[in-house]
Protein backbone atom coordinates (compact mmCIF):
# COMPACT_ATOMS: atom_id res chain seq x y z
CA UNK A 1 -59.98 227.52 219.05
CA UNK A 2 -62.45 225.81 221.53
CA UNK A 3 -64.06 222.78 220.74
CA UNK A 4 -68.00 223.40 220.34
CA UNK A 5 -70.23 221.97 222.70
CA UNK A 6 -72.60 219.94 219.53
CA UNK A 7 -72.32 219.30 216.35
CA UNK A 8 -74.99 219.22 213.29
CA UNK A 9 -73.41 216.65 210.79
CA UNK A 10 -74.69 217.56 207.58
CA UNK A 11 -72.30 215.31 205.55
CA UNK A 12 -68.74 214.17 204.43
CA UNK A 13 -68.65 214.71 200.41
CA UNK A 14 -65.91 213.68 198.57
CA UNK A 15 -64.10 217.02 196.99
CA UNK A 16 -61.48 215.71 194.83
CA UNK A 17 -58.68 213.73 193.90
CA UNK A 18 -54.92 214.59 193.39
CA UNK A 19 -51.98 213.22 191.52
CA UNK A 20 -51.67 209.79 189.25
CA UNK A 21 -49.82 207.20 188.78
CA UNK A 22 -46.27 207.66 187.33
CA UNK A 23 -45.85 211.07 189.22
CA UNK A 24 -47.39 210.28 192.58
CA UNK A 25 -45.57 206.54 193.83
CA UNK A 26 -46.75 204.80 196.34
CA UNK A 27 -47.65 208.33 198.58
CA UNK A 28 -47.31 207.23 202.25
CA UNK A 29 -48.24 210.24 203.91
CA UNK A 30 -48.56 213.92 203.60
CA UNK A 31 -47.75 217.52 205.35
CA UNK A 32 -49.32 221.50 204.91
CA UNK A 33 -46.57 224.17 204.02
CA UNK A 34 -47.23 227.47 204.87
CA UNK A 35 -48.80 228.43 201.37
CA UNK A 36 -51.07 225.98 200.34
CA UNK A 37 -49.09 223.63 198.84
CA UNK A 38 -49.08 219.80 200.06
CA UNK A 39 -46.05 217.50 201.05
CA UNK A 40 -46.11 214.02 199.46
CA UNK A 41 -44.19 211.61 201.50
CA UNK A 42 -43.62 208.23 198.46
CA UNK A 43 -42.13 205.30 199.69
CA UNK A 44 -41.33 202.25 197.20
CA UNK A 45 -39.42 199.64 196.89
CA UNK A 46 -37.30 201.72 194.29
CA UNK A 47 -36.63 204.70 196.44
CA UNK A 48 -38.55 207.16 198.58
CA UNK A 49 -38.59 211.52 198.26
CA UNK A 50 -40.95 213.82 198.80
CA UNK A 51 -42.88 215.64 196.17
CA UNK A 52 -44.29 219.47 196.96
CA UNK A 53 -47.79 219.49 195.11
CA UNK A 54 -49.90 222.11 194.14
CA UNK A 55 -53.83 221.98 196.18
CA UNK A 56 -54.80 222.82 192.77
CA UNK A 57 -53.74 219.85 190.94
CA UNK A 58 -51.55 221.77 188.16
CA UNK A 59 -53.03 219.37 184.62
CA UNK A 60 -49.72 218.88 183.69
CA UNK A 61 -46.62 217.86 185.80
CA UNK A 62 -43.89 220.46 185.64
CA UNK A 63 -40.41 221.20 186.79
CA UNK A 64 -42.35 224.32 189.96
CA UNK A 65 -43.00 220.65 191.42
CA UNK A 66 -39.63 219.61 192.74
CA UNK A 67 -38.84 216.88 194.89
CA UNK A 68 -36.98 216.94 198.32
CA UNK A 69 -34.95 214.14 199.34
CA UNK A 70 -34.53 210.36 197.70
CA UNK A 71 -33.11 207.14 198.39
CA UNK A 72 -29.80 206.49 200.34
CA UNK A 73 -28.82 206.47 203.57
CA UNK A 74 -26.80 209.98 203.17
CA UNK A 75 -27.98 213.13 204.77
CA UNK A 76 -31.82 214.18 203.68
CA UNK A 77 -32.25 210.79 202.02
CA UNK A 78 -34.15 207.81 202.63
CA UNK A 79 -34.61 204.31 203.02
CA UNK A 80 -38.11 203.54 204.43
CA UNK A 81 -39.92 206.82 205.29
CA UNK A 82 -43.14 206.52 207.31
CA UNK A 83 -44.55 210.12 207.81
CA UNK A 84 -44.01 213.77 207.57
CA UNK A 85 -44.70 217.01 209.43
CA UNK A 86 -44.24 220.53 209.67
CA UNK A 87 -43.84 223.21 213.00
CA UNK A 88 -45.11 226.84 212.68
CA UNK A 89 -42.13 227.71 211.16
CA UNK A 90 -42.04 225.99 207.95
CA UNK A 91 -39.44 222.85 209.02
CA UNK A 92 -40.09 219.68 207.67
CA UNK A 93 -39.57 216.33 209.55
CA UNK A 94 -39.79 212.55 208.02
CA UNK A 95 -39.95 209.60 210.77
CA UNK A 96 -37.50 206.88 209.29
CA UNK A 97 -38.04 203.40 209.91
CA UNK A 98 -35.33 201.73 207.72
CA UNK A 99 -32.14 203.65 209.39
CA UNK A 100 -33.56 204.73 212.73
CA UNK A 101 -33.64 208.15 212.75
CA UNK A 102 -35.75 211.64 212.02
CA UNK A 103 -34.32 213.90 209.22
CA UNK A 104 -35.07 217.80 209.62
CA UNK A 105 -35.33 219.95 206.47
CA UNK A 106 -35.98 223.74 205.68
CA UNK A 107 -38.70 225.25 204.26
CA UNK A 108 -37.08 225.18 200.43
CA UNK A 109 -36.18 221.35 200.98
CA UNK A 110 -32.38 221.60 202.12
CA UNK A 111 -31.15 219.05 204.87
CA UNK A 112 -30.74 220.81 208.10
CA UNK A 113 -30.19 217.92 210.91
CA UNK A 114 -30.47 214.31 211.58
CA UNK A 115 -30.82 212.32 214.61
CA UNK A 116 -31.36 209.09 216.01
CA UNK A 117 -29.32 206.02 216.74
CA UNK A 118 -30.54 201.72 216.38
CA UNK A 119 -30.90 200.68 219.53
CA UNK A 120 -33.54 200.57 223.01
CA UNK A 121 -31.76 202.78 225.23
CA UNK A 122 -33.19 206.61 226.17
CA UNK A 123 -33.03 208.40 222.31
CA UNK A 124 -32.17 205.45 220.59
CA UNK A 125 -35.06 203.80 217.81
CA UNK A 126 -36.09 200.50 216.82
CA UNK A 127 -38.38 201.60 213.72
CA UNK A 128 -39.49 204.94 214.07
CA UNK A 129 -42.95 205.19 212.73
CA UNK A 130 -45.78 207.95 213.68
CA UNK A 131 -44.25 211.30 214.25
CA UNK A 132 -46.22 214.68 215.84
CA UNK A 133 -46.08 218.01 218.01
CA UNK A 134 -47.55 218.61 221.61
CA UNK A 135 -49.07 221.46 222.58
CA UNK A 136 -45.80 223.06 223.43
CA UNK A 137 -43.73 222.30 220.33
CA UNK A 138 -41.80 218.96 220.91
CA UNK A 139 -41.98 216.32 219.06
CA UNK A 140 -43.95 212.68 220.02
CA UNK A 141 -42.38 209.77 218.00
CA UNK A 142 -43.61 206.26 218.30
CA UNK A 143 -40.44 204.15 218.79
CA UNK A 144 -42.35 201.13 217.37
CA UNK A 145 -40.06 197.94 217.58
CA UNK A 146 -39.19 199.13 220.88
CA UNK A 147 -43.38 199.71 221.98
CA UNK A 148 -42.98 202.91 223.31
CA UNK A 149 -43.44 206.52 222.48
CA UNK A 150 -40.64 209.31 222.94
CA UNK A 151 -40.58 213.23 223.14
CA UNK A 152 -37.83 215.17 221.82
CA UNK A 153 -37.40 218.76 221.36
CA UNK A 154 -37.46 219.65 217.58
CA UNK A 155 -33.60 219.93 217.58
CA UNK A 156 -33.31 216.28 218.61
CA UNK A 157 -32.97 216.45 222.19
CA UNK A 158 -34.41 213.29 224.58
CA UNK A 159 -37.34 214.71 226.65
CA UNK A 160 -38.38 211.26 227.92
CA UNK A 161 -41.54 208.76 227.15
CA UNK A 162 -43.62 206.07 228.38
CA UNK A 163 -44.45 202.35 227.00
CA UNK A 164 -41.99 199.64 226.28
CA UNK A 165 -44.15 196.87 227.25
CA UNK A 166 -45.03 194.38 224.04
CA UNK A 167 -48.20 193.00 224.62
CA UNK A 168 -51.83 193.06 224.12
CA UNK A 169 -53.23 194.29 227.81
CA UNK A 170 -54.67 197.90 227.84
CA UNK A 171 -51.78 200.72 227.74
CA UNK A 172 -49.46 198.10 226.26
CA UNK A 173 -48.32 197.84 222.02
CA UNK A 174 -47.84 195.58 219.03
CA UNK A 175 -45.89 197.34 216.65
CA UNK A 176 -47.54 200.86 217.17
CA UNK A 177 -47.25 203.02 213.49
CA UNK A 178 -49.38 206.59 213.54
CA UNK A 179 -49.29 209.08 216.11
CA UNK A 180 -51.10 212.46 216.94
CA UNK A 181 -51.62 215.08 219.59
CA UNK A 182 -54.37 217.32 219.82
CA UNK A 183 -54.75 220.83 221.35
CA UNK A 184 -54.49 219.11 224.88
CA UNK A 185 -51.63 217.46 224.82
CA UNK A 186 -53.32 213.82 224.77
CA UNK A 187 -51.64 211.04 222.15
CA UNK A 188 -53.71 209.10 219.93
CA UNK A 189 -51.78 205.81 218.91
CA UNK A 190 -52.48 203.61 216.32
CA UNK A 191 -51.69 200.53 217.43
CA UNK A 192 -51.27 198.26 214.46
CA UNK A 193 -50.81 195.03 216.36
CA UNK A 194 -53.14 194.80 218.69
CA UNK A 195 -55.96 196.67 215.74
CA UNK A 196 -57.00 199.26 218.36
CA UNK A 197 -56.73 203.31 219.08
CA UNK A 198 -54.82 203.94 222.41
CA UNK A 199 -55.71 207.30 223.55
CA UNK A 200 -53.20 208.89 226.17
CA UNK A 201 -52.74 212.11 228.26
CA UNK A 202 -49.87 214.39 228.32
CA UNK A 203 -47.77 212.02 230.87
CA UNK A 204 -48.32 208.88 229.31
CA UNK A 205 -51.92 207.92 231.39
CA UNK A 206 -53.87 205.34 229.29
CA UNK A 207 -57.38 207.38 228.78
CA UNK A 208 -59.30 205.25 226.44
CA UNK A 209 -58.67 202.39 223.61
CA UNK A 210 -60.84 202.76 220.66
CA UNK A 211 -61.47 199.66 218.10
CA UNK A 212 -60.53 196.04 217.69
CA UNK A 213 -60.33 193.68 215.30
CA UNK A 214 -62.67 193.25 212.58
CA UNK A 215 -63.98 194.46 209.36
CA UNK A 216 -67.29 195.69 211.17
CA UNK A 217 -68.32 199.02 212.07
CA UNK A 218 -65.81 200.77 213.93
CA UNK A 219 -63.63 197.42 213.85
CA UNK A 220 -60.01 197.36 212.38
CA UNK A 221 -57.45 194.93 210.43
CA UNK A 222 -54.30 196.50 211.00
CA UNK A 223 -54.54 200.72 211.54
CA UNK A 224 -51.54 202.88 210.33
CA UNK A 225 -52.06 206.53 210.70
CA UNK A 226 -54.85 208.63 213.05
CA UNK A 227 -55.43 212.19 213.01
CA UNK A 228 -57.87 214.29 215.01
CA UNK A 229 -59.77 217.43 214.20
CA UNK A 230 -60.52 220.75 215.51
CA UNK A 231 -64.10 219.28 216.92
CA UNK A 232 -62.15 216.38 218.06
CA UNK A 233 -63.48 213.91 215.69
CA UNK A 234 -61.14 211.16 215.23
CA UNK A 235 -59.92 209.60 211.76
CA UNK A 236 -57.96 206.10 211.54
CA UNK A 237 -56.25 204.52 207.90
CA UNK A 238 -57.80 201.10 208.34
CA UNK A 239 -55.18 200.01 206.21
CA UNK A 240 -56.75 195.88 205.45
CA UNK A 241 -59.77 196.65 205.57
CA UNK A 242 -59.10 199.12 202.64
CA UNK A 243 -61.02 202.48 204.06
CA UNK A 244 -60.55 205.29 206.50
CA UNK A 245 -63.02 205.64 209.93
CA UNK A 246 -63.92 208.35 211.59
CA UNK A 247 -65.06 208.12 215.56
CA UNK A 248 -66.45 210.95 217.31
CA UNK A 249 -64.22 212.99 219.97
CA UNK A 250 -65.54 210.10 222.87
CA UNK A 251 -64.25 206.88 220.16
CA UNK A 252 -67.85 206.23 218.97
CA UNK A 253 -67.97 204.83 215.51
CA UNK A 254 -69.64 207.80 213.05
CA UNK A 255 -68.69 207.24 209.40
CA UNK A 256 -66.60 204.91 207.43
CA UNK A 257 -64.81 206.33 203.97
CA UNK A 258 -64.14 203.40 201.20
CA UNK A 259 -63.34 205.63 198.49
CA UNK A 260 -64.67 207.61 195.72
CA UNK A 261 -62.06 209.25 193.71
CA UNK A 262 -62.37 211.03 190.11
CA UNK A 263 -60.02 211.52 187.61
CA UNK A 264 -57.80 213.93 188.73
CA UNK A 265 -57.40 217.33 186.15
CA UNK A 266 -53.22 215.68 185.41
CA UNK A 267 -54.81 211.95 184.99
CA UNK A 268 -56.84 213.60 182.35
CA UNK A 269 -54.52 215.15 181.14
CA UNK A 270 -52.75 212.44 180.13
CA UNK A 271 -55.57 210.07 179.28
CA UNK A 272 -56.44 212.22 176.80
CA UNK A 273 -53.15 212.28 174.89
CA UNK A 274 -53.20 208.40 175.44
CA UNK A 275 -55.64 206.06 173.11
CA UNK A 276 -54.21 202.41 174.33
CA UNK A 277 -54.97 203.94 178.12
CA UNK A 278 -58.15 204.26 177.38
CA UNK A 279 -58.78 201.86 175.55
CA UNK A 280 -57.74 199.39 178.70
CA UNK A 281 -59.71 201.88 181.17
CA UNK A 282 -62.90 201.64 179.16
CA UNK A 283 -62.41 197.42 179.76
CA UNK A 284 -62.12 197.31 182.64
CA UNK A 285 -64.83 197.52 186.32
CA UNK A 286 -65.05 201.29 186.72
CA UNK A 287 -66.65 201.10 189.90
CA UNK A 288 -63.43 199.74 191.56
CA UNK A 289 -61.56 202.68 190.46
CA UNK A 290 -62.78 204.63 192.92
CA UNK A 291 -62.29 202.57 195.95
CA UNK A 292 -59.02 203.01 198.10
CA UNK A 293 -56.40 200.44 198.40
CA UNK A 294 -53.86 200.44 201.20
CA UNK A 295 -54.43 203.74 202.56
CA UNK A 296 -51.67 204.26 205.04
CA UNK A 297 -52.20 207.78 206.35
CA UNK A 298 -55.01 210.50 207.16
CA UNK A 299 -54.77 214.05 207.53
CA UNK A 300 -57.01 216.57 207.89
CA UNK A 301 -56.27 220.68 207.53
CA UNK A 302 -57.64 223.95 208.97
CA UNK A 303 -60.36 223.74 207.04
CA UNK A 304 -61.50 220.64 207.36
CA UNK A 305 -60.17 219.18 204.21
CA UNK A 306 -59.49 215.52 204.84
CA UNK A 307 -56.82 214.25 203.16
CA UNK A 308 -56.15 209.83 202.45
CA UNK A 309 -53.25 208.95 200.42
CA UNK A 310 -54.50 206.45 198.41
CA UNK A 311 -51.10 204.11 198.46
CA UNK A 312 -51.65 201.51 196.05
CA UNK A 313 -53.62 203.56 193.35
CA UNK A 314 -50.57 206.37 193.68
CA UNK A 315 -53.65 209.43 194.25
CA UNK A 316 -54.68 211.84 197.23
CA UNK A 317 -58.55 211.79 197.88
CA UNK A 318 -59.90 214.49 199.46
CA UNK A 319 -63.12 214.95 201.08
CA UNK A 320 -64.75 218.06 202.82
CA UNK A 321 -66.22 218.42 206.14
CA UNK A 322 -69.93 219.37 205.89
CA UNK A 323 -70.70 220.09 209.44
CA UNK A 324 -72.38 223.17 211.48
CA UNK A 325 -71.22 223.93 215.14
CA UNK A 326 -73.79 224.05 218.17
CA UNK A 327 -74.07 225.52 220.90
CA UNK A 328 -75.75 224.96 224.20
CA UNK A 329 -79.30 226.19 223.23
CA UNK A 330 -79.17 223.77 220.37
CA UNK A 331 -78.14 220.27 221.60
CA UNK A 332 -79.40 218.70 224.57
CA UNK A 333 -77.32 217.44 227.07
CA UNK A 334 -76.74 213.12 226.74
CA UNK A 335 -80.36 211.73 227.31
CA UNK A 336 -81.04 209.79 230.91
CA UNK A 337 -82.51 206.54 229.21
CA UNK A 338 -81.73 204.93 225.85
CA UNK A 339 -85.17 205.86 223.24
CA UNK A 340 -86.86 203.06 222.08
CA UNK A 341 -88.11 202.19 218.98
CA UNK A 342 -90.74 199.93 218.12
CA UNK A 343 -91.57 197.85 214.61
């Protein structure tokens, strides 16, 4: 699919919201399977597994929503996940940042393979953090105590990487977290540190830094994940700053998400078999409810479905791209002088 030349943006509603407290904990990121279903990465100080979720939002949590991994330090368990993914064929990989290493898992949840060592040298980690796949089907992981990024192939093997410089000059990282790679090969880094976007090509060329820090328009106090879209539109967690922005495919500030989550169908579920819950809801600021708080991830889907775990309030909110494609006849190529406008 070819990016299209313009874009009319009609809007960004929000669509819904997914999971609750008590059955979602502390959801830290999230992965597509092949059939609709969504891949909760939860991470707490308790534990960490993953939790395969119906789109749907089934009103009642049952048994058909089994979990895949939890805490340890065995094989397919955790200690301090960061994010998830999933290749073409249904495998599912979780970055690892409390025992160094990327854990591979079939499509039904069964460990499959393991890798990484604690260390700096060529495929060793110091924190793994943002995981994603190139163009050709290895896998980019951003080695983030050691300020780099590496490429392995999805069985593990070291394909090489660039970085390793701590610092704050262009092309340079602070503890980097989120990764992804779009249909081009280039990485988009989310370079918590330093509060900026480092966009780079294929071999590791710095191509543009997006952001810095702030709480302003298109500003950021301390970005976790970053995901891009089919039109190339670009979506950061602004994890302090408590929202999710979205920059266009050239890092221009467009739209800023704070939050505005419903009840989800199993939070109502439950509220209504609960009269001391609602009791305590109907005291307290409603309005705050729907804000996010801590979102440490953003993912979007095939069909433009963007997805923010909502860490701290234990949800999914999901919003839908409202957006029409142009093409040449209908947007004008950039305009020669700046249009002024006079009050």
């Amino acid at each position: 699919m070819s990016r299209p030349y313009g874009l009319l943006r009609a809007g960004y509603p929000y669509l819904k919201t997914l999971g609750m407290r008590r059955v979602i904990g502390y959801p830290t990121d999230i992965a597509f399977s092949g059939d609709g279903d969504t891949y909760i990465l939860m991470r707490s100080e308790g534990g960490a597994s993953i939790r395969v979720w119906p789109f749907e939002d089934m009103p009642e949590f049952t048994s058909d929503m089994k979990g895949i991994g939890g805490p340890g330090t065995g094989d397919g368990q955790f200690v301090w996940p960061v994010q998830i993914i999933t290749d073409t064929e249904g495998y599912i990989y979780v970055s690892d940042e409390g025992i160094h290493r990327i854990t591979k898992f079939d499509s039904d949840g069964e460990f499959v393979a393991k890798w990484g060592v604690h260390g700096s040298g060529d495929g060793e980690f110091d924190r793994p953090n943002g995981i994603g796949f190139d163009p050709d089907g290895n896998m980019v992981v951003v080695d983030s105590e050691n300020s780099r990024v590496q490429r392995y192939t999805p069985d593990g093997e070291y394909l090489g990487g660039f970085g390793g410089i701590h610092g704050d000059a262009p092309g340079e990282f602070n503890l980097p977290w989120g990764v992804h790679v779009d249909e081009f090969g280039d990485i988009y880094v989310a370079d918590w540190g330093n509060n900026r976007v480092q966009v780079f090509d294929a071999e590791g060329e710095l191509k543009n830094v997006i952001g810095r820090q702030g709480s302003g328009d298109g500003e950021f106090n301390r970005p976790t994940g970053v995901a891009v879209d089919a039109h190339g539109d670009i979506y950061v967690s602004d994890w302090g700053n408590n929202r999710v922005l979205m920059f266009n495919s050239e890092g221009k500030y467009i739209w800023s998400f704070a939050g505005d989550a419903s009840l989800s169908r199993v939070a109502r579920n439950y509220m209504l078999t609960n009269a001391v819950s609602n009791r305590l809801r109907e005291m307290g600021r409603l309005e705050d409810e729907k804000y996010l708080r801590r979102p440490r991830s953003v993912r979007i889907d095939e069909e433009f479905r963007l997805f923010i775990p909502d860490y701290e309030s234990y949800r999914i909110q999901i919003y839908k791209k409202d957006v029409i494609e142009l093409d040449r006849t209908q947007f004008s190529a950039p305009l020669r002088n700046v249009t002024l406008e006079v009050t």
